[in-house]
Protein backbone atom coordinates (compact mmCIF):
# COMPACT_ATOMS: atom_id res chain seq x y z
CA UNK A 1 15.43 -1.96 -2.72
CA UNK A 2 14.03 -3.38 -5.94
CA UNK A 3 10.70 -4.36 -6.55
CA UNK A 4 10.40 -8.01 -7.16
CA UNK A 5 8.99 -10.00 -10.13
CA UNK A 6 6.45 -8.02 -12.75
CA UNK A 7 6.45 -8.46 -15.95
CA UNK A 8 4.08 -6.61 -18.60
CA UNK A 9 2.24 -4.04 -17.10
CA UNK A 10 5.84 -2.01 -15.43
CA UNK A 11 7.74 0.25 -17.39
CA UNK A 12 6.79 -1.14 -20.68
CA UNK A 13 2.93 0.60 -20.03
CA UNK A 14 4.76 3.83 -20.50
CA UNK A 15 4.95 2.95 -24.25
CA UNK A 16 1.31 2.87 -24.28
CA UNK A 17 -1.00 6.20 -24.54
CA UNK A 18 -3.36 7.01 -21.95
CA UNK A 19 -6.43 5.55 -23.88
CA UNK A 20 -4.48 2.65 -25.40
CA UNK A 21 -5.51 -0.82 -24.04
CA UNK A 22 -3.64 -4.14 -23.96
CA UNK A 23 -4.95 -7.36 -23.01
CA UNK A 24 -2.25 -7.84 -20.65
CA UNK A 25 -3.81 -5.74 -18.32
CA UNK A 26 -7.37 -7.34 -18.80
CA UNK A 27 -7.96 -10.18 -16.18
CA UNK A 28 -10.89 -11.74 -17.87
CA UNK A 29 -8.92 -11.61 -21.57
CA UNK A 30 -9.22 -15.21 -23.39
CA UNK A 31 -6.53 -14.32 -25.77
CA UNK A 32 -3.36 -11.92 -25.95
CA UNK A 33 -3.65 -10.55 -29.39
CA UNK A 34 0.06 -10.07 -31.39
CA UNK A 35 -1.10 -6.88 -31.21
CA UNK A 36 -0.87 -6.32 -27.50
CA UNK A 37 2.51 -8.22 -27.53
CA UNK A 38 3.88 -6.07 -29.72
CA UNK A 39 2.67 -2.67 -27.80
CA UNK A 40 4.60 -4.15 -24.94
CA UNK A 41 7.57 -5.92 -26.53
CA UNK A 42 8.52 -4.77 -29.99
CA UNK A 43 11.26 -7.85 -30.34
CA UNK A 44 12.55 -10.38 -29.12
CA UNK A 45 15.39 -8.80 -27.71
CA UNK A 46 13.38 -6.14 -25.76
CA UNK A 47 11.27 -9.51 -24.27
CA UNK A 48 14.18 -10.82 -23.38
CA UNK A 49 16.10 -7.32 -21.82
CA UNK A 50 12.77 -6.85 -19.78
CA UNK A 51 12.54 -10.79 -19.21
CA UNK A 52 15.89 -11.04 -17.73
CA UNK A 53 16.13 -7.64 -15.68
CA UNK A 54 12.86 -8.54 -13.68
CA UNK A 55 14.15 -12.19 -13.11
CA UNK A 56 17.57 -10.35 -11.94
CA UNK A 57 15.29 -7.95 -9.81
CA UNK A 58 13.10 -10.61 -8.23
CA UNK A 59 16.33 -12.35 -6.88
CA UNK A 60 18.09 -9.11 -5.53
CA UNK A 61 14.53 -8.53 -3.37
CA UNK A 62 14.43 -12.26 -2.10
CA UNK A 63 17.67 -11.87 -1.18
CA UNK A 64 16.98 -8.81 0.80
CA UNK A 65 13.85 -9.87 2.19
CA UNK A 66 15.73 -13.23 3.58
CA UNK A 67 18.89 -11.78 4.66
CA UNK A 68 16.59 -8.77 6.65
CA UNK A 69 13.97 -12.19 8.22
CA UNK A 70 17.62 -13.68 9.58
CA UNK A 71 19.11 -10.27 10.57
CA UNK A 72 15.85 -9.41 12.78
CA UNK A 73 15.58 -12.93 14.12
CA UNK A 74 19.23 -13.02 15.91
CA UNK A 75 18.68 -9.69 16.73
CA UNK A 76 15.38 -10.44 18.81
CA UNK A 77 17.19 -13.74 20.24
CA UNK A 78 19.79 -11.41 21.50
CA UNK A 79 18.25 -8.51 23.23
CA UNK A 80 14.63 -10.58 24.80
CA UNK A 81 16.46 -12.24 27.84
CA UNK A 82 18.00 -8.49 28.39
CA UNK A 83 14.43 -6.94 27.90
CA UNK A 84 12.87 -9.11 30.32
CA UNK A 85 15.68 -8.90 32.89
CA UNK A 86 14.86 -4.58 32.64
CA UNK A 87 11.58 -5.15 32.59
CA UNK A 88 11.62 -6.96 36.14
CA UNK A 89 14.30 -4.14 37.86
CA UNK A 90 11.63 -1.32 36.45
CA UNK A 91 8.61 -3.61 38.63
CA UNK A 92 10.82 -4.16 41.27
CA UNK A 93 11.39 -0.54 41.74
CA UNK A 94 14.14 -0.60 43.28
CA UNK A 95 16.77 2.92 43.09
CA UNK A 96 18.13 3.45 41.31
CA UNK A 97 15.86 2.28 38.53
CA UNK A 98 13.29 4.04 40.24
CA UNK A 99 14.94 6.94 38.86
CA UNK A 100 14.57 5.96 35.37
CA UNK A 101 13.39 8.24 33.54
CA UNK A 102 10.39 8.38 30.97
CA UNK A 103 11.85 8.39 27.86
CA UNK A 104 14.13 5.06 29.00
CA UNK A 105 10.64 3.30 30.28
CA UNK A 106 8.79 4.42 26.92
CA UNK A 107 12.00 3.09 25.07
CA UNK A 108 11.47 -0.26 26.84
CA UNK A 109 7.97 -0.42 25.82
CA UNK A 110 8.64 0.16 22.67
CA UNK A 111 11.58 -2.73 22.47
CA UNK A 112 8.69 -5.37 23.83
CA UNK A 113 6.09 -4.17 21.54
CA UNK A 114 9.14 -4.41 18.93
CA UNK A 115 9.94 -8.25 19.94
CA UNK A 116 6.30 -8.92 20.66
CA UNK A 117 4.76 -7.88 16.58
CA UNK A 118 8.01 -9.62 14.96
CA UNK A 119 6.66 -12.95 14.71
CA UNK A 120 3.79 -11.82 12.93
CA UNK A 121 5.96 -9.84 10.29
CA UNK A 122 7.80 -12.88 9.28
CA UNK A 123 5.10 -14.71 8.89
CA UNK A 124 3.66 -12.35 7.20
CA UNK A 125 6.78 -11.55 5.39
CA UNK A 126 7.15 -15.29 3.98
CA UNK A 127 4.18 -15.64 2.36
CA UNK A 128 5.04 -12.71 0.43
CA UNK A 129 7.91 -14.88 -0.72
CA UNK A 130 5.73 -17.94 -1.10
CA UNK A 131 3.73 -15.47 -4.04
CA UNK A 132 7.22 -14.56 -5.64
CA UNK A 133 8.19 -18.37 -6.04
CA UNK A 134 5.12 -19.19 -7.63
CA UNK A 135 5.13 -15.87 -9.59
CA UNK A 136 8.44 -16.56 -10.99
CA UNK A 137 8.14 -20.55 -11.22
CA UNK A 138 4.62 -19.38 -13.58
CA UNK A 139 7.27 -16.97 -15.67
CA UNK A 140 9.60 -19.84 -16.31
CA UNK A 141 6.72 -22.17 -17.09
CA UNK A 142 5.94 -19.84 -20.00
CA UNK A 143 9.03 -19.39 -21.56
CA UNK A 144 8.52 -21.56 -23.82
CA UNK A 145 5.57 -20.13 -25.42
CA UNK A 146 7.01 -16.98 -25.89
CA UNK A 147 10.10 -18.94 -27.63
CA UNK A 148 7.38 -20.23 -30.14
CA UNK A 149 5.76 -17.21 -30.47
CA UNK A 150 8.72 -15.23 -31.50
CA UNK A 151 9.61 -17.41 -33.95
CA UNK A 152 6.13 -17.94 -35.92
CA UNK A 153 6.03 -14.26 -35.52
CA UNK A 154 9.92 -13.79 -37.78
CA UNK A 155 8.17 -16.61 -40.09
CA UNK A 156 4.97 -14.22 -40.48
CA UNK A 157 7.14 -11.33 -40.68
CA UNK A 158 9.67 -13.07 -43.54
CA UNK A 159 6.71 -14.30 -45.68
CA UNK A 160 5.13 -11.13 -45.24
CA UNK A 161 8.52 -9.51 -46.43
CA UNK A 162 9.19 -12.01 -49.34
CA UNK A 163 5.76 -11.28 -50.99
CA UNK A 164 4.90 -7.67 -51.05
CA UNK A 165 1.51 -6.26 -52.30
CA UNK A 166 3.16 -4.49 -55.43
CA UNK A 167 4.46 -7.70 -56.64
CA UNK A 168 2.00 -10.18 -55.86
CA UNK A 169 -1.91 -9.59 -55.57
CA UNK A 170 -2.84 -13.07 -54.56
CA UNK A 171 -4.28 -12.13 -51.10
CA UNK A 172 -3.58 -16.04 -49.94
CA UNK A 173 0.47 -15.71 -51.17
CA UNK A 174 1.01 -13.31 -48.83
CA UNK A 175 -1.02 -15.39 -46.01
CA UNK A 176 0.91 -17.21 -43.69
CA UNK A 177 0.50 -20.94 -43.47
CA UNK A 178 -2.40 -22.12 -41.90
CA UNK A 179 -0.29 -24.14 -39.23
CA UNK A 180 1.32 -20.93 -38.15
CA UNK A 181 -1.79 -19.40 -37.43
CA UNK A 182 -3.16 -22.16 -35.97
CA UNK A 183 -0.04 -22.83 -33.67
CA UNK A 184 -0.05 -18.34 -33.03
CA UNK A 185 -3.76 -18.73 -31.59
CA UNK A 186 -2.97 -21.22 -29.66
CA UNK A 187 -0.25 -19.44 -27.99
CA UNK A 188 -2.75 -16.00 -27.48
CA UNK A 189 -5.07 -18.56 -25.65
CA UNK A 190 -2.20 -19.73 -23.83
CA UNK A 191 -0.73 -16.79 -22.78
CA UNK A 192 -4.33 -15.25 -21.64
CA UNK A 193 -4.45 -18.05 -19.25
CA UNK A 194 -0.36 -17.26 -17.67
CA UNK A 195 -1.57 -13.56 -17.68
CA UNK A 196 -4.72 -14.32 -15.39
CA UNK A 197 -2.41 -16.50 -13.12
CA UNK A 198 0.17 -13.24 -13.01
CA UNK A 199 -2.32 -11.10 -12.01
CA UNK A 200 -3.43 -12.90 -9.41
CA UNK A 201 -0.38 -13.85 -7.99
CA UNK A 202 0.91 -9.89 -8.25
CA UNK A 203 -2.49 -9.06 -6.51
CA UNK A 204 -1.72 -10.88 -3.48
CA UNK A 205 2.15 -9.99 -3.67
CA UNK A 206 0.66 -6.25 -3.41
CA UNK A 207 -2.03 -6.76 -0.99
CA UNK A 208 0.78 -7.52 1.48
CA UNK A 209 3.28 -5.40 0.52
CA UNK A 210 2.91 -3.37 3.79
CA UNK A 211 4.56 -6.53 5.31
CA UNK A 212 7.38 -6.11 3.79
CA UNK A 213 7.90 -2.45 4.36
CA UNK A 214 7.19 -3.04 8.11
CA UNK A 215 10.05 -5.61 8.24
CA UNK A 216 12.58 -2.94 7.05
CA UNK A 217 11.14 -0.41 9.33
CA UNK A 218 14.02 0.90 11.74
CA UNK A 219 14.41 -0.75 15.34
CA UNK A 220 14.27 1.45 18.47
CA UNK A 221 17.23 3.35 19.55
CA UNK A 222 19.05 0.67 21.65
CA UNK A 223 20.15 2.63 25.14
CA UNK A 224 22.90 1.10 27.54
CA UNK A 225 21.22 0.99 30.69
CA UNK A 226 25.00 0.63 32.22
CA UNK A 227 25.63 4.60 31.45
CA UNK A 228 22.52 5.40 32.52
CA UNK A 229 22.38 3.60 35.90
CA UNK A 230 25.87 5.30 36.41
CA UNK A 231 24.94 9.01 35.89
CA UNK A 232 22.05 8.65 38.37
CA UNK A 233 24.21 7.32 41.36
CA UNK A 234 26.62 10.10 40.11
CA UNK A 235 23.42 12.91 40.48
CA UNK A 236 22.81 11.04 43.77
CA UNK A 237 26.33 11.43 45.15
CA UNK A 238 26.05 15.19 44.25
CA UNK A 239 22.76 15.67 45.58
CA UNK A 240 24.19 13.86 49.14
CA UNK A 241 26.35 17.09 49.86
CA UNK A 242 23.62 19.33 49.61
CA UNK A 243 21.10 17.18 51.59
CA UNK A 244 23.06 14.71 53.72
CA UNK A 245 20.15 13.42 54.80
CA UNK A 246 19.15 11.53 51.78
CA UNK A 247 22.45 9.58 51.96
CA UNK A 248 20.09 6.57 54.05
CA UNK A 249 16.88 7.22 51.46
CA UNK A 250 19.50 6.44 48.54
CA UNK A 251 21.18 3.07 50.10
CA UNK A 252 17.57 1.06 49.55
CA UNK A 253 15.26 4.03 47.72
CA UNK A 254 12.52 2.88 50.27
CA UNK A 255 11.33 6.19 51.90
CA UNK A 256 9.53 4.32 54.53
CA UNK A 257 12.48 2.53 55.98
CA UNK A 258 13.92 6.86 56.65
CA UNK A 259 10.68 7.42 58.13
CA UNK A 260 10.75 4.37 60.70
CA UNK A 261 14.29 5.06 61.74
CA UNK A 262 13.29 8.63 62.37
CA UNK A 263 10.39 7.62 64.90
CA UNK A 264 12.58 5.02 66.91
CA UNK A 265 15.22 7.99 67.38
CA UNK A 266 12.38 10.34 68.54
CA UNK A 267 10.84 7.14 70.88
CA UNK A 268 15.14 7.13 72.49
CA UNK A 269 14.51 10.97 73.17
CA UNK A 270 11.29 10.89 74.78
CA UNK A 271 12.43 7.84 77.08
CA UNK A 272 15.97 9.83 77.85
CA UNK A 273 13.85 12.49 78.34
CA UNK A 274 11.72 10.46 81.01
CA UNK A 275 14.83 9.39 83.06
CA UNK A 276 16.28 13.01 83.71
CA UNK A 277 12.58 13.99 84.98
């Protein structure tokens, strides 16, 4: 599954060296230097490829995350009143789910403990999708400062370009206007205060990323009790021809009930046996 929403600090870092820094990975940063733009995005177009692949990535793990919340939901609504009906035949204890065995009464736990935490994941879950809407609404809110800043950077670059130093020496011809630079410093301040807001909201968004991973985690292995219930009374029927008298133990699974018949037939003897005296 794709990660969700970014932005600087991804893939792009691995254009950086290992003691490079950028202000985009500086919380406490009151500007984002050209410099640091650059590192990260050396055109437009690359801002935009990056721009538009994490958008595209963002949506696909929504998506997911949604579509995974809605799958789990039905699937609890389904199998709870089933749960809870097996639940009350295992403390009944009545045969033959007496017989269960251990691995079908740890597999029931597990289902309940399943049903039980699921409530808590979503909730969980969603406000991990609460941070990505506000992550992404903050990305959108900023497009248009990077729209300026791309072009005041081409008009840097193309007075830059149109008076080189071996053709003019006038340090202040090759100067961009002063409203450029004005409107480019504005921009550094103004992206220093979207990157403290991303950080943030990526901090959270990966202090409950476990969340999300439990959410996908598989379901137990759902076992047919039908099956089961059948091969026991199958093993019982085979076990009756080798010990005919558990055929009356297996009718209720009560041992007791055997025991008290047994004593009323030895009483009848004992009173026959009083008659012929």
């Amino acid at each position: 599954m794709c990660s969700p929403l970014v932005g600087p600090g991804t893939a792009e870092e691995q254009n950086l060296s290992p003691t490079t820094t950028n202000e985009f990975m500086n919380p406490n940063a009151t500007k984002i230097p050209r410099e640091s733009i650059l590192a990260l995005f050396p055109t437009e177009q690359v801002w935009r490829n990056v721009s538009a692949s994490a958008r595209e990535s963002s949506c696909f793990h929504r998506k997911s995350v949604i579509a995974q919340v809605l799958h789990l939901s039905c699937l609890k609504n389904c199998v709870v009143p089933e749960l809870l009906q097996r639940g009350n035949l295992l403390v009944q204890g009545a045969f033959p789910f007496s017989a269960m065995s251990q691995d079908i009464v740890e597999n029931q736990h597990a289902w309940i403990a399943w049903a039980v935490s699921l409530d808590d994941t979503i909730a969980n879950v969603l406000k991990q999708i609460t941070w990505l809407d506000l992550l992404e609404e903050e990305y959108v809110s900023v497009d248009p400062l990077w729209i300026n800043f791309w072009r005041l950077h081409q008009e840097c670059e193309q007075s830059t370009s149109s008076h080189p130093p071996s053709v003019c020496t006038d340090t202040e011809q090759t100067t961009p206007p002063s409203t450029t630079l004005l409107e480019l410093e504005e921009i550094y301040t103004a992206l220093a205060r979207h990157n403290r807001r991303r950080l943030f909201l990526q901090m959270k968004m990966m202090q409950g990323r476990g969340w999300t991973a439990r959410l996908f985690e598989p379901v137990p292995p759902w076992i047919h009790w039908e099956e089961v219930v059948r091969n026991i009374l199958s093993a019982g029927m085979r076990e009756q021809f080798h010990h005919p008298g558990l055929a009356r133990e297996q009718e209720t699974g009560f041992v007791e009930e055997i025991e008290e018949e047994e004593e009323e037939e030895d009483e009848e003897e004992e009173e026959e046996g009083e008659f012929e005296l």
